[in-house]
Protein backbone atom coordinates (compact mmCIF):
# COMPACT_ATOMS: atom_id res chain seq x y z
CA UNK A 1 122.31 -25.96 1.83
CA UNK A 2 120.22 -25.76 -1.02
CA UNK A 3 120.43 -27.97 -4.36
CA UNK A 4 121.68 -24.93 -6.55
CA UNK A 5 123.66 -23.13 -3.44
CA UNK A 6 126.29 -25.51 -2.99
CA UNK A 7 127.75 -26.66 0.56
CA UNK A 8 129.24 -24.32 2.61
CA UNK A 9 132.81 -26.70 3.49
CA UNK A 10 135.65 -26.37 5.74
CA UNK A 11 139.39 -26.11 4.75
CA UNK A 12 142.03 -28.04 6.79
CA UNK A 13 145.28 -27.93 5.30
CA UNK A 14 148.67 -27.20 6.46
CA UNK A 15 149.36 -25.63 2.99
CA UNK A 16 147.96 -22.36 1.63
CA UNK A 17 148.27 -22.99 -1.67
CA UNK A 18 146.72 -26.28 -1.85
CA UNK A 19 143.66 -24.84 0.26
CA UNK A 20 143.51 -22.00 -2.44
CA UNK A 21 143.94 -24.41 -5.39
CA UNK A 22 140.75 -26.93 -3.84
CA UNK A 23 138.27 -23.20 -3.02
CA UNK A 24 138.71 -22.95 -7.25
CA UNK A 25 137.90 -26.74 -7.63
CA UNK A 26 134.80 -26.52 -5.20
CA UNK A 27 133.24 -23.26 -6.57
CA UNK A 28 133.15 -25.13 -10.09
CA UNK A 29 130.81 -27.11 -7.72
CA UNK A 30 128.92 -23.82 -6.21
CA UNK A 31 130.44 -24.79 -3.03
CA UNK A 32 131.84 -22.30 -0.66
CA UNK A 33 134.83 -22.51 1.25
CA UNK A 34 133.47 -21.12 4.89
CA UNK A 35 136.74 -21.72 6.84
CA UNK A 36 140.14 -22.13 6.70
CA UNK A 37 142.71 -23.67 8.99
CA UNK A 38 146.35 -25.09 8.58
CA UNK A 39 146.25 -26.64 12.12
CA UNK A 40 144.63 -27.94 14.83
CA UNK A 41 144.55 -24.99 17.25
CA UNK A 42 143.22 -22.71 13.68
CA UNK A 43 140.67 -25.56 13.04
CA UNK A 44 139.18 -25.32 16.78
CA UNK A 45 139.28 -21.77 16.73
CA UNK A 46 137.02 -21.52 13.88
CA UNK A 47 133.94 -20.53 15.90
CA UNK A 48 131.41 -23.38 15.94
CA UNK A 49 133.27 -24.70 12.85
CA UNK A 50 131.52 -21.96 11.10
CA UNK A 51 128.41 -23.69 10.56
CA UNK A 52 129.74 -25.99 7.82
CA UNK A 53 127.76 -28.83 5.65
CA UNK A 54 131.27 -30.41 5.08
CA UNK A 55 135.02 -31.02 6.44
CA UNK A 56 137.71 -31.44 4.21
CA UNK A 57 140.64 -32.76 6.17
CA UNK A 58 143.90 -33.02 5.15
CA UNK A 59 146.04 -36.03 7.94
CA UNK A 60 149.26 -34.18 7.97
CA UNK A 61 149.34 -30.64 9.74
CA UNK A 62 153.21 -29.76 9.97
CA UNK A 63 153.66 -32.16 12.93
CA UNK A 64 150.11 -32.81 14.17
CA UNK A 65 148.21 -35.72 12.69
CA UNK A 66 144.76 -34.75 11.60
CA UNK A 67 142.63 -37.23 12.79
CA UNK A 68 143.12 -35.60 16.08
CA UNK A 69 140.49 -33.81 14.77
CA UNK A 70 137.85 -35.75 13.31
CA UNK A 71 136.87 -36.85 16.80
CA UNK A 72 135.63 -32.80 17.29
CA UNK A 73 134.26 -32.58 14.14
CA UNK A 74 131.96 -35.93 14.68
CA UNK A 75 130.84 -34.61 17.85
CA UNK A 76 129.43 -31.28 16.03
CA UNK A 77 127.66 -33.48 13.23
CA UNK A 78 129.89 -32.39 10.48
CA UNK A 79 130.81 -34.99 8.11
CA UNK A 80 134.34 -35.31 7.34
CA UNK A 81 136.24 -36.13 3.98
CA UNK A 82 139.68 -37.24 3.88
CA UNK A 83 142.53 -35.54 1.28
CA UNK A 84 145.82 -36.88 1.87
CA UNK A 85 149.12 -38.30 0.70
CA UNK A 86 148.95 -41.29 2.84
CA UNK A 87 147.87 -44.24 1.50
CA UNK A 88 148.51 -47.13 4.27
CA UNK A 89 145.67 -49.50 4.87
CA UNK A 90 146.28 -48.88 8.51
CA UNK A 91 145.65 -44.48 7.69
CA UNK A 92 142.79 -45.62 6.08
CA UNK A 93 141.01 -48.05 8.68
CA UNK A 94 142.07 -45.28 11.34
CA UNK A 95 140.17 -42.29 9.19
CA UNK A 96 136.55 -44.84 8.90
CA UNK A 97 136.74 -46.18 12.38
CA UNK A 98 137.62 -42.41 13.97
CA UNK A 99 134.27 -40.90 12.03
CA UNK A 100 135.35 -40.18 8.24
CA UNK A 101 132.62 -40.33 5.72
CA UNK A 102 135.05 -40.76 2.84
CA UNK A 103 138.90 -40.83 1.81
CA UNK A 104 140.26 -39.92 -1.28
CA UNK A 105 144.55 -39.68 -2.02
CA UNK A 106 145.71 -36.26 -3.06
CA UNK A 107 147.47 -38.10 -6.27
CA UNK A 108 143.89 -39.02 -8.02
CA UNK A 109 142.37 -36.74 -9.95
CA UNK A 110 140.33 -33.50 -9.23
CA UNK A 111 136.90 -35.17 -10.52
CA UNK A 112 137.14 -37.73 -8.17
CA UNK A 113 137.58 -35.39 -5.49
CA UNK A 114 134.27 -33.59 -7.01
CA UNK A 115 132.59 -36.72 -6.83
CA UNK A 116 133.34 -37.81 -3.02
CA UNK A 117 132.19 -34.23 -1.73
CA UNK A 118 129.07 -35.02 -3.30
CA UNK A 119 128.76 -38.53 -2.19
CA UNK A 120 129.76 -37.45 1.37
CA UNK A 121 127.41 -34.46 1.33
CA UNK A 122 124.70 -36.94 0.16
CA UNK A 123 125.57 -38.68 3.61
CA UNK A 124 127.40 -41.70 2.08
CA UNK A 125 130.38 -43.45 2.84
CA UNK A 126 133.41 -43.02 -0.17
CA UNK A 127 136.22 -44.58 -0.92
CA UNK A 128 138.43 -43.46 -4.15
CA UNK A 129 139.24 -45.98 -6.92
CA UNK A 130 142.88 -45.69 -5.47
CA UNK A 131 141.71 -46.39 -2.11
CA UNK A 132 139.13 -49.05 -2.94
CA UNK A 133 142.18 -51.02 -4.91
CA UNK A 134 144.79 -50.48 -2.05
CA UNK A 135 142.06 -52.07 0.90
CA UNK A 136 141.10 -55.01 -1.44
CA UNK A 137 144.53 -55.96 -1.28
CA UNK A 138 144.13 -58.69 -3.83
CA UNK A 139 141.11 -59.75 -1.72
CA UNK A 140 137.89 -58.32 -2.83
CA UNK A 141 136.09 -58.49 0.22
CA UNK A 142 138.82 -56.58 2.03
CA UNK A 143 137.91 -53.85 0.21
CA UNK A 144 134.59 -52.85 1.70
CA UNK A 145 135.95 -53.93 4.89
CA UNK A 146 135.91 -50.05 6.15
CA UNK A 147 131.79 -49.95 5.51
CA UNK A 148 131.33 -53.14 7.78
CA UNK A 149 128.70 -51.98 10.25
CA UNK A 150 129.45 -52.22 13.60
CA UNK A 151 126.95 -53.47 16.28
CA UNK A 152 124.27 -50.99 17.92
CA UNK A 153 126.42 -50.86 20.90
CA UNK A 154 129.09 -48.84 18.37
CA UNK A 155 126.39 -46.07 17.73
CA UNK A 156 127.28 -42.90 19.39
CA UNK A 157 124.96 -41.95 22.71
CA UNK A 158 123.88 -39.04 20.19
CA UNK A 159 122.96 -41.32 17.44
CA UNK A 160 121.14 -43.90 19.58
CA UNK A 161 119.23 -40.85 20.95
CA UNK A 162 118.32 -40.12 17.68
CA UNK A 163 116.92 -43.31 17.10
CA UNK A 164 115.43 -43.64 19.59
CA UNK A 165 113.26 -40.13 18.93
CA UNK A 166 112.99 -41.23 15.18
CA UNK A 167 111.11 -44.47 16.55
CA UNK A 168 108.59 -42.69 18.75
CA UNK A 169 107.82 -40.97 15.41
CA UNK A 170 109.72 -37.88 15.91
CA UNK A 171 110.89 -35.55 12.83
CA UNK A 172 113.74 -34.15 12.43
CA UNK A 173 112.85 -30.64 13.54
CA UNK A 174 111.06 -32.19 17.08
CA UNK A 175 114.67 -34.10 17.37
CA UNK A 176 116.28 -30.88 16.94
CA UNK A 177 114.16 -29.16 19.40
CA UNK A 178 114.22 -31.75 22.10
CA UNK A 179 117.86 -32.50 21.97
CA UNK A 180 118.90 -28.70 21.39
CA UNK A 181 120.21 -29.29 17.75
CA UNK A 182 120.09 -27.49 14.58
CA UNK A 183 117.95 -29.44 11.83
CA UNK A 184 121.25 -30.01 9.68
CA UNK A 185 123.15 -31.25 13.08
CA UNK A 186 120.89 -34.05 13.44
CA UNK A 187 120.69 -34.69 9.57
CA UNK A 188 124.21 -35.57 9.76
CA UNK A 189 123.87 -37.87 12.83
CA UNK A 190 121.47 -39.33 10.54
CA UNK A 191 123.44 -40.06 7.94
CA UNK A 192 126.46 -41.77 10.09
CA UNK A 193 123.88 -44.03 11.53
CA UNK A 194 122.82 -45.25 7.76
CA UNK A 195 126.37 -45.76 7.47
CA UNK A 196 127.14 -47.83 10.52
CA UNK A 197 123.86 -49.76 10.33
CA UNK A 198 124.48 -50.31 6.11
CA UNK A 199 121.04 -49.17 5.79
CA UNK A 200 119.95 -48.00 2.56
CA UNK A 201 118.50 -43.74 3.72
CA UNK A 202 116.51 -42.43 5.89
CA UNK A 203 113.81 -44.03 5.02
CA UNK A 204 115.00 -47.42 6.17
CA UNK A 205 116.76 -45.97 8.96
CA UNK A 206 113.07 -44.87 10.43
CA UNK A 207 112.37 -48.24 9.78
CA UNK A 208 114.83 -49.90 11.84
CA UNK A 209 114.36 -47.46 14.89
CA UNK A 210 110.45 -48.24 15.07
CA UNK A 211 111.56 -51.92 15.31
CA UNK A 212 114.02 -50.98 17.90
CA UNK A 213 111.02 -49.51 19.56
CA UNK A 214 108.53 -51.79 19.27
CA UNK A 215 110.88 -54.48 20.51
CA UNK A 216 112.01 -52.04 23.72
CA UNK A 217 107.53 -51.61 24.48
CA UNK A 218 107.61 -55.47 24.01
CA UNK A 219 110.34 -55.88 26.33
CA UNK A 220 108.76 -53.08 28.77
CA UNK A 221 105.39 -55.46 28.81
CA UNK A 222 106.85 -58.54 29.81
């Protein structure tokens, strides 16, 4: 993806229409829609998820649930955006905790929609102004309760690999190479580790995995 290309993002929708109305709404973007699917089985079969920068997942597929899904999507590095008509704090906390990057409700408006693909494709962690209200509750800590970072142990094997390459001083492209990756795969492993570790980019990610390092040699020494 380049910055004046656009992001080439996945459709998962059980209805055509609404998949057709949200290709308009992304191309005002420059984004293109590289896959459609209105269920699981169509969303598996879309051959190696069609090398996508971006999921857009709707959580009802006739009667499938879609976060089924996001645990196949993870595993391939795509980030995944939530666009659905439930709204229960319990959805929600599912969607973060299975992988999602963001969530927005299909009754906000199209902008906001606009501005969590960008947010998400930026490798950051969204929640809508609807959603953001419904977690806090009445409590505003309970609101950013979805971004709490979980302990190392809850980074993926992937992502501690990662780390662990990005402390030795690896770049991206060596971690690609060594762990049989595209470039953009490991990008987006990237990103979900800023996320869980509520680091601030990649360049305080690379921070944190030389002290990881450093404090695994000083280990190794003793």
């Amino acid at each position: 993806m380049t910055k004046n290309s656009g992001a080439r993002i996945i459709l998962v929708d059980d209805h055509p229409a609404v998949r057709q109305g949200l290709a308009l709404l992304l191309a005002r973007d420059h984004h293109q829609v590289c896959g459609e699917a209105g269920s699981r089985a169509e969303a598996l079969r879309l051959s190696s998820f069609a090398a996508a920068d971006m999921v857009l997942l709707d959580l009802s597929l006739g009667e499938e649930s879609g976060l089924s899904l996001l645990d196949d999507f993870c595993r391939q590095g795509i980030p995944v955006l939530i666009y659905s008509m439930h709204e229960d704090t319990g959805t929600i906390r599912q969607a973060f905790a299975r992988g999602a990057l963001g969530y927005v409700c299909k009754r906000e408006a199209s902008r906001v929609l606009l501005d969590a693909v960008r947010e998400v494709l930026g490798g950051r962690c969204y929640l809508s102004p609807f959603v953001s209200e419904k977690m806090a509750g009445g409590s505003p800590a309970a609101a950013t309760a979805v971004r709490t970072p979980p302990a190392d142990g809850a980074l993926s094997e992937r992502e501690g690999q990662i780390i662990e390459l990005l402390g030795q001083g690896c770049g991206n492209q060596e971690i690609a190479e060594q762990l049989a990756l595209s470039v953009r795969t490991v990008e987006s492993y990237c990103a979900r580790a800023i996320e869980k570790l509520s680091l601030a980019g990649m360049k305080d990610l690379r921070r944190y995995a030389i002290q990881q390092q450093r404090r695994t040699d000083a280990g190794d020494a003793q």
